[in-house]
Protein backbone atom coordinates (compact mmCIF):
# COMPACT_ATOMS: atom_id res chain seq x y z
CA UNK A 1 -73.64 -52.47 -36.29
CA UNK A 2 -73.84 -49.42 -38.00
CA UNK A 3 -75.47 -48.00 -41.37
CA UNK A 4 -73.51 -46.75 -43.71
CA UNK A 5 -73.79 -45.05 -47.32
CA UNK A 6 -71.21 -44.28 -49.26
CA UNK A 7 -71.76 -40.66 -51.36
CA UNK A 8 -69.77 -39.96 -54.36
CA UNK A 9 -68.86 -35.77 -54.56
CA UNK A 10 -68.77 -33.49 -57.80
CA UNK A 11 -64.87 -35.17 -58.78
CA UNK A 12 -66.32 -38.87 -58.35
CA UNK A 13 -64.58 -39.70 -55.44
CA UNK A 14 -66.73 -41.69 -52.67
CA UNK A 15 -67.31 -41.05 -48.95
CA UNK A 16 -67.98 -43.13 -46.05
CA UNK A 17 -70.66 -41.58 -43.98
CA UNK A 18 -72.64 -43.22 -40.39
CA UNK A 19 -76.47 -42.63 -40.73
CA UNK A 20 -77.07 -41.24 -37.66
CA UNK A 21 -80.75 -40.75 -37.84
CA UNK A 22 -83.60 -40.26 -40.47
CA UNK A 23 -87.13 -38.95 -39.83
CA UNK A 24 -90.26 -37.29 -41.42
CA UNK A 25 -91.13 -33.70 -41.33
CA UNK A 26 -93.89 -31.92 -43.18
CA UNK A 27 -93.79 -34.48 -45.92
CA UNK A 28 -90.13 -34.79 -46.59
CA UNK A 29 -87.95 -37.39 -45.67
CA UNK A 30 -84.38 -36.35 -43.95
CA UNK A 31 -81.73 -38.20 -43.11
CA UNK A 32 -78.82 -36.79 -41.12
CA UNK A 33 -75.03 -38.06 -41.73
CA UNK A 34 -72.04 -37.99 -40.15
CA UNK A 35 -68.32 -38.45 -43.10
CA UNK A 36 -66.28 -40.97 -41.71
CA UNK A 37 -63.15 -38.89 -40.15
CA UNK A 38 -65.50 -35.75 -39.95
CA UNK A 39 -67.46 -34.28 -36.85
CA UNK A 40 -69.84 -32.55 -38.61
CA UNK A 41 -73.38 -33.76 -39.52
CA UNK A 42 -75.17 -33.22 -42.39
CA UNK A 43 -78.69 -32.66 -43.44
CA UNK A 44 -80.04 -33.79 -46.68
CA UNK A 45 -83.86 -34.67 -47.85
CA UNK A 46 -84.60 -37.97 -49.88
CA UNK A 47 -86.90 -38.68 -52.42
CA UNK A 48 -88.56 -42.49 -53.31
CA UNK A 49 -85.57 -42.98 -55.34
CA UNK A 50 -82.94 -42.67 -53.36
CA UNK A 51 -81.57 -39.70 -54.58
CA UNK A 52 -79.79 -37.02 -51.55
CA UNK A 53 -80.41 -32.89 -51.65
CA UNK A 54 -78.25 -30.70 -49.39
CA UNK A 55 -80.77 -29.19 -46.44
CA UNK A 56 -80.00 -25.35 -47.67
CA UNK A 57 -83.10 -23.44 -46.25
CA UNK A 58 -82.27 -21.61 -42.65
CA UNK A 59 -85.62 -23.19 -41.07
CA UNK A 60 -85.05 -27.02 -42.55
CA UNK A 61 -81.67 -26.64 -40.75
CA UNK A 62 -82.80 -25.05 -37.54
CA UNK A 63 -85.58 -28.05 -37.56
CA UNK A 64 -82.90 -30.61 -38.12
CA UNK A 65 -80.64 -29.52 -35.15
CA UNK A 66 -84.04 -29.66 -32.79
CA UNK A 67 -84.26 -32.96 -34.14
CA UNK A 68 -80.41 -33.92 -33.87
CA UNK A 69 -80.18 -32.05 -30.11
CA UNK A 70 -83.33 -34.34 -28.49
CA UNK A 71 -81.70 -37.66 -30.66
CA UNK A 72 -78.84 -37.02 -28.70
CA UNK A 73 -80.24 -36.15 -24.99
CA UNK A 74 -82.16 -39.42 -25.34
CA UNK A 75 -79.16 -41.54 -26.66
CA UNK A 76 -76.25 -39.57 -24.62
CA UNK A 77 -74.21 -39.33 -27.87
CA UNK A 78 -74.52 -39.44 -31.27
CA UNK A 79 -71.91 -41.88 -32.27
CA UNK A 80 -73.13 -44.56 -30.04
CA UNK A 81 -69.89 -45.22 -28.53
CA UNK A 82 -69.95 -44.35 -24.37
């Protein structure tokens, strides 16, 4: 089974996205997400709350492909599927 979380965008309207993976780095939470019917991943940080910020700086994203690149080599894919 999958985990899912559904984020609403600036004109209310709500989007299916997989979790593919969340981790820790230098005291910030991350969680990396994949839009149903989209290839792409994401990056945002979380706080306690719950509440999502894009990953904007050029390092946080560099750091958050390393992370994404060895997720995959040890899973061979990122979707799960074989």
């Amino acid at each position: 089974m999958e985990d899912t979380i559904y984020l609403t965008d600036e004109e209310g309207n709500e989007h299916r996205a997989q979790i593919i993976l969340t981790f820790e780095y230098e005291d910030r939470n991350y969680v990396l997400l994949r839009e149903e019917g989209d290839e792409s991943v994401y990056a945002f940080t979380y706080d306690d709350e719950g509440n999502m910020y894009a990953v904007e700086t050029e390092e946080e994203l560099e750091y958050c492909e390393e992370v994404l690149d060895a997720f995959v080599g040890e899973a061979g894919e990122v979707d799960g599927e074989a």
